[in-house]
C-alpha atoms as a PDB file:
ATOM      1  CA  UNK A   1      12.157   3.332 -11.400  1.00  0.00           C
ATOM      2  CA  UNK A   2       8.854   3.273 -12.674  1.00  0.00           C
ATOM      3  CA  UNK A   3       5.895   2.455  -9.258  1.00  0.00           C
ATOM      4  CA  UNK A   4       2.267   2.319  -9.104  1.00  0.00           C
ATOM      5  CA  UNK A   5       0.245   5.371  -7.077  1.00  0.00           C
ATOM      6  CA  UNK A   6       1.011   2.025  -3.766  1.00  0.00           C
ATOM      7  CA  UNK A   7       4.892   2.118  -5.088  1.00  0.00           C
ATOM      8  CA  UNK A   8       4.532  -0.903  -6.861  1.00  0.00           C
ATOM      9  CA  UNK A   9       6.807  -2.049  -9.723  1.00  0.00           C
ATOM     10  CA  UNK A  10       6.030  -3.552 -12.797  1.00  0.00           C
ATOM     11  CA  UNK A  11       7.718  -6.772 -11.086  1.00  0.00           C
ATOM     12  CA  UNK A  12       5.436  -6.556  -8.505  1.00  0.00           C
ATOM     13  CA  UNK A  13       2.282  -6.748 -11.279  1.00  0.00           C
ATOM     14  CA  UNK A  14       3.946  -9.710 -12.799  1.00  0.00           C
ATOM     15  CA  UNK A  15       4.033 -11.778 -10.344  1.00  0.00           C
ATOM     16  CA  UNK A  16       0.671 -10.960  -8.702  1.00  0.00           C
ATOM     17  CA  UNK A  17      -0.762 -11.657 -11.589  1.00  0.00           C
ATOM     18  CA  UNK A  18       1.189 -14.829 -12.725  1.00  0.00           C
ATOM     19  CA  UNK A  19       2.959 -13.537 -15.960  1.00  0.00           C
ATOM     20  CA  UNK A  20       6.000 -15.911 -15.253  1.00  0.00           C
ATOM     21  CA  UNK A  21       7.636 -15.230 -18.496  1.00  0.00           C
ATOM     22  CA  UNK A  22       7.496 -11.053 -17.634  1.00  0.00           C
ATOM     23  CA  UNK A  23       9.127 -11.593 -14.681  1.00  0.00           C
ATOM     24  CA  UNK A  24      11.517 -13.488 -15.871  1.00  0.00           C
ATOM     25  CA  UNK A  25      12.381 -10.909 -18.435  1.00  0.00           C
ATOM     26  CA  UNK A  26      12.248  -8.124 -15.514  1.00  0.00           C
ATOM     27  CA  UNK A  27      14.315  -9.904 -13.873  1.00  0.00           C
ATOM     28  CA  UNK A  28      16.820 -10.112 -16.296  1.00  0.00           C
ATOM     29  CA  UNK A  29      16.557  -6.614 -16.986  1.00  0.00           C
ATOM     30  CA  UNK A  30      17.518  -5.497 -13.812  1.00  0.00           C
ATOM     31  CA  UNK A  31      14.647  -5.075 -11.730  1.00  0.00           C
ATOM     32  CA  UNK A  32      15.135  -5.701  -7.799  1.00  0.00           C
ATOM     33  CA  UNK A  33      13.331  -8.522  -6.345  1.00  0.00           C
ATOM     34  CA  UNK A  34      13.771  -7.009  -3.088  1.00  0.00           C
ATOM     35  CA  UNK A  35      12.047  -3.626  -3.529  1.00  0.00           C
ATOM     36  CA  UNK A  36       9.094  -3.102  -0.918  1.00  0.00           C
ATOM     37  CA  UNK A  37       6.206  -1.361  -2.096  1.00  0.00           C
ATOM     38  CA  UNK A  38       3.021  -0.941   0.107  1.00  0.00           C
ATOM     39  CA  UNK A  39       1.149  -3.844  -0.031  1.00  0.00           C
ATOM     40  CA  UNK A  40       5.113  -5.915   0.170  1.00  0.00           C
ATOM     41  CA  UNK A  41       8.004  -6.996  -1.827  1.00  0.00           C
ATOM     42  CA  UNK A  42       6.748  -8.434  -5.469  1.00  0.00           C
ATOM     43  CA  UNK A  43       7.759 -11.964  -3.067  1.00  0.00           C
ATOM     44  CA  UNK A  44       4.541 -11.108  -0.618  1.00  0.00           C
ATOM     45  CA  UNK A  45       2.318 -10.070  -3.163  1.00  0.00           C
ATOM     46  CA  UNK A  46       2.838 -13.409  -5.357  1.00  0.00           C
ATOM     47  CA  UNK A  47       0.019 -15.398  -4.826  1.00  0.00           C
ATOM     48  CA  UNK A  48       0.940 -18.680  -3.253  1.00  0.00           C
ATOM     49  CA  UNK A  49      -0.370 -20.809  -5.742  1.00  0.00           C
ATOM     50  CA  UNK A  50       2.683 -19.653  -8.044  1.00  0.00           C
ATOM     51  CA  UNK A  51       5.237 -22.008  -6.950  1.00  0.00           C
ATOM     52  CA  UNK A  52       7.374 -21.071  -9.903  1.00  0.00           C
ATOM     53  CA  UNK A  53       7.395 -17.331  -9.663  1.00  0.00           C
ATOM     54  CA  UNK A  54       7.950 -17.772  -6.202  1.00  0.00           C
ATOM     55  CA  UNK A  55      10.806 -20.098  -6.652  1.00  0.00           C
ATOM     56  CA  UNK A  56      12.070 -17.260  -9.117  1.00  0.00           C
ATOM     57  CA  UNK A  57      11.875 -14.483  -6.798  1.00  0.00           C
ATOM     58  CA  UNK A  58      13.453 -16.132  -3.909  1.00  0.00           C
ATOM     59  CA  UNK A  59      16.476 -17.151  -6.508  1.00  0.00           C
ATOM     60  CA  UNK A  60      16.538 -13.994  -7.497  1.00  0.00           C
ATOM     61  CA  UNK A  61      16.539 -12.092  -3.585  1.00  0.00           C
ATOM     62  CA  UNK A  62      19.411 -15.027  -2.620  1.00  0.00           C
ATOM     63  CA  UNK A  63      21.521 -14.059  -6.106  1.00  0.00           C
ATOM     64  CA  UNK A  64      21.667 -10.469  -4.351  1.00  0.00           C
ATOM     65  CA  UNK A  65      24.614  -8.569  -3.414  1.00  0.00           C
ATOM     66  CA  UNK A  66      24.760  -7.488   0.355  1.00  0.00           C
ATOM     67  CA  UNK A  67      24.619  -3.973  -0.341  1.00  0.00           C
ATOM     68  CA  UNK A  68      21.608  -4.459  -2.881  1.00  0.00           C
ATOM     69  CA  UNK A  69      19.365  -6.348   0.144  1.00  0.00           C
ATOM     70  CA  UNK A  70      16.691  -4.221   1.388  1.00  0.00           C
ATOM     71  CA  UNK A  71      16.397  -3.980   4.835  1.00  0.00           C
ATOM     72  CA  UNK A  72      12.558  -4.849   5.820  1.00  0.00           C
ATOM     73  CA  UNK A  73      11.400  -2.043   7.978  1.00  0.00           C
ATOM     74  CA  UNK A  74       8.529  -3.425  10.959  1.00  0.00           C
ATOM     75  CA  UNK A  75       5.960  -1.168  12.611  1.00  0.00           C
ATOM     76  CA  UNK A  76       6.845  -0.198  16.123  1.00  0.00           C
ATOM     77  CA  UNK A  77       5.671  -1.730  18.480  1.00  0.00           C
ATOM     78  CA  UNK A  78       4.753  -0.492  21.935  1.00  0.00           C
ATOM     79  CA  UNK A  79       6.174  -1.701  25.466  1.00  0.00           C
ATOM     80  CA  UNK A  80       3.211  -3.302  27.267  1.00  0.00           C
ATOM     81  CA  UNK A  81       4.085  -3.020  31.038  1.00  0.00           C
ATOM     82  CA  UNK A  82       2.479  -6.183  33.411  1.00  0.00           C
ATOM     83  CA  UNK A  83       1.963  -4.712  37.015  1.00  0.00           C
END
Protein backbone atom coordinates (compact mmCIF):
# COMPACT_ATOMS: atom_id res chain seq x y z
CA UNK A 1 0.00 0.00 0.00
CA UNK A 2 1.38 3.09 -1.05
CA UNK A 3 1.08 6.15 2.35
CA UNK A 4 2.24 9.58 2.71
CA UNK A 5 5.40 10.34 5.35
CA UNK A 6 1.46 10.88 7.99
CA UNK A 7 0.37 7.23 6.46
CA UNK A 8 -1.93 8.67 4.22
CA UNK A 9 -3.28 6.96 1.07
CA UNK A 10 -3.81 8.23 -2.16
CA UNK A 11 -7.68 7.85 -1.14
CA UNK A 12 -7.13 9.90 1.58
CA UNK A 13 -5.65 12.89 -0.98
CA UNK A 14 -8.69 12.43 -3.09
CA UNK A 15 -11.06 13.12 -1.03
CA UNK A 16 -9.39 15.95 0.93
CA UNK A 17 -8.98 17.53 -1.93
CA UNK A 18 -12.38 16.88 -3.72
CA UNK A 19 -11.25 14.74 -6.79
CA UNK A 20 -14.65 12.79 -6.69
CA UNK A 21 -14.03 11.00 -9.87
CA UNK A 22 -10.32 9.60 -8.29
CA UNK A 23 -11.94 8.30 -5.59
CA UNK A 24 -14.33 6.77 -7.23
CA UNK A 25 -11.81 5.00 -9.37
CA UNK A 26 -9.75 4.11 -6.01
CA UNK A 27 -12.43 2.86 -4.83
CA UNK A 28 -13.09 0.59 -7.41
CA UNK A 29 -9.67 -0.45 -7.47
CA UNK A 30 -9.57 -1.75 -4.22
CA UNK A 31 -8.53 0.78 -1.92
CA UNK A 32 -9.99 0.57 1.81
CA UNK A 33 -12.18 3.29 2.87
CA UNK A 34 -11.55 2.34 6.30
CA UNK A 35 -7.75 2.70 6.56
CA UNK A 36 -6.68 5.26 9.40
CA UNK A 37 -3.83 7.30 8.72
CA UNK A 38 -2.69 10.12 11.16
CA UNK A 39 -4.64 12.93 10.65
CA UNK A 40 -8.00 10.00 10.24
CA UNK A 41 -9.68 7.71 7.91
CA UNK A 42 -9.87 9.39 4.16
CA UNK A 43 -13.90 9.76 5.86
CA UNK A 44 -12.40 12.44 8.61
CA UNK A 45 -10.18 14.12 6.43
CA UNK A 46 -13.02 14.85 3.67
CA UNK A 47 -13.91 18.21 4.03
CA UNK A 48 -17.53 18.57 4.95
CA UNK A 49 -18.55 20.56 2.23
CA UNK A 50 -18.18 17.28 -0.03
CA UNK A 51 -21.46 15.78 0.48
CA UNK A 52 -20.84 13.44 -2.40
CA UNK A 53 -17.47 12.04 -1.53
CA UNK A 54 -18.71 11.70 1.77
CA UNK A 55 -21.79 9.90 0.75
CA UNK A 56 -19.20 7.67 -1.27
CA UNK A 57 -17.02 6.84 1.50
CA UNK A 58 -19.62 5.99 3.96
CA UNK A 59 -21.18 3.54 1.04
CA UNK A 60 -18.13 2.32 0.60
CA UNK A 61 -17.11 1.64 4.77
CA UNK A 62 -21.01 0.05 5.04
CA UNK A 63 -20.25 -2.28 1.64
CA UNK A 64 -17.35 -3.73 3.97
CA UNK A 65 -16.85 -7.17 5.03
CA UNK A 66 -16.60 -7.68 8.91
CA UNK A 67 -13.21 -8.85 8.84
CA UNK A 68 -12.10 -5.88 6.45
CA UNK A 69 -13.57 -3.09 9.24
CA UNK A 70 -10.88 -1.38 11.00
CA UNK A 71 -11.18 -1.18 14.45
CA UNK A 72 -10.76 2.71 15.51
CA UNK A 73 -8.17 2.77 18.18
CA UNK A 74 -8.93 5.96 21.06
CA UNK A 75 -6.24 7.52 23.23
CA UNK A 76 -6.31 6.36 26.79
CA UNK A 77 -7.72 8.02 28.92
CA UNK A 78 -6.88 8.44 32.59
CA UNK A 79 -9.15 7.58 35.77
CA UNK A 80 -9.86 10.93 37.45
CA UNK A 81 -10.61 10.03 41.15
CA UNK A 82 -13.35 12.70 43.04
CA UNK A 83 -12.48 12.65 46.87
Amino acid sequence: MITSKLGETPLHWAARMGYIDIVKVLLESGANPNVHGTTGTPLEVTPVTETSIRELLQRAIQALQPQQLVPMQLPARDEVSVD
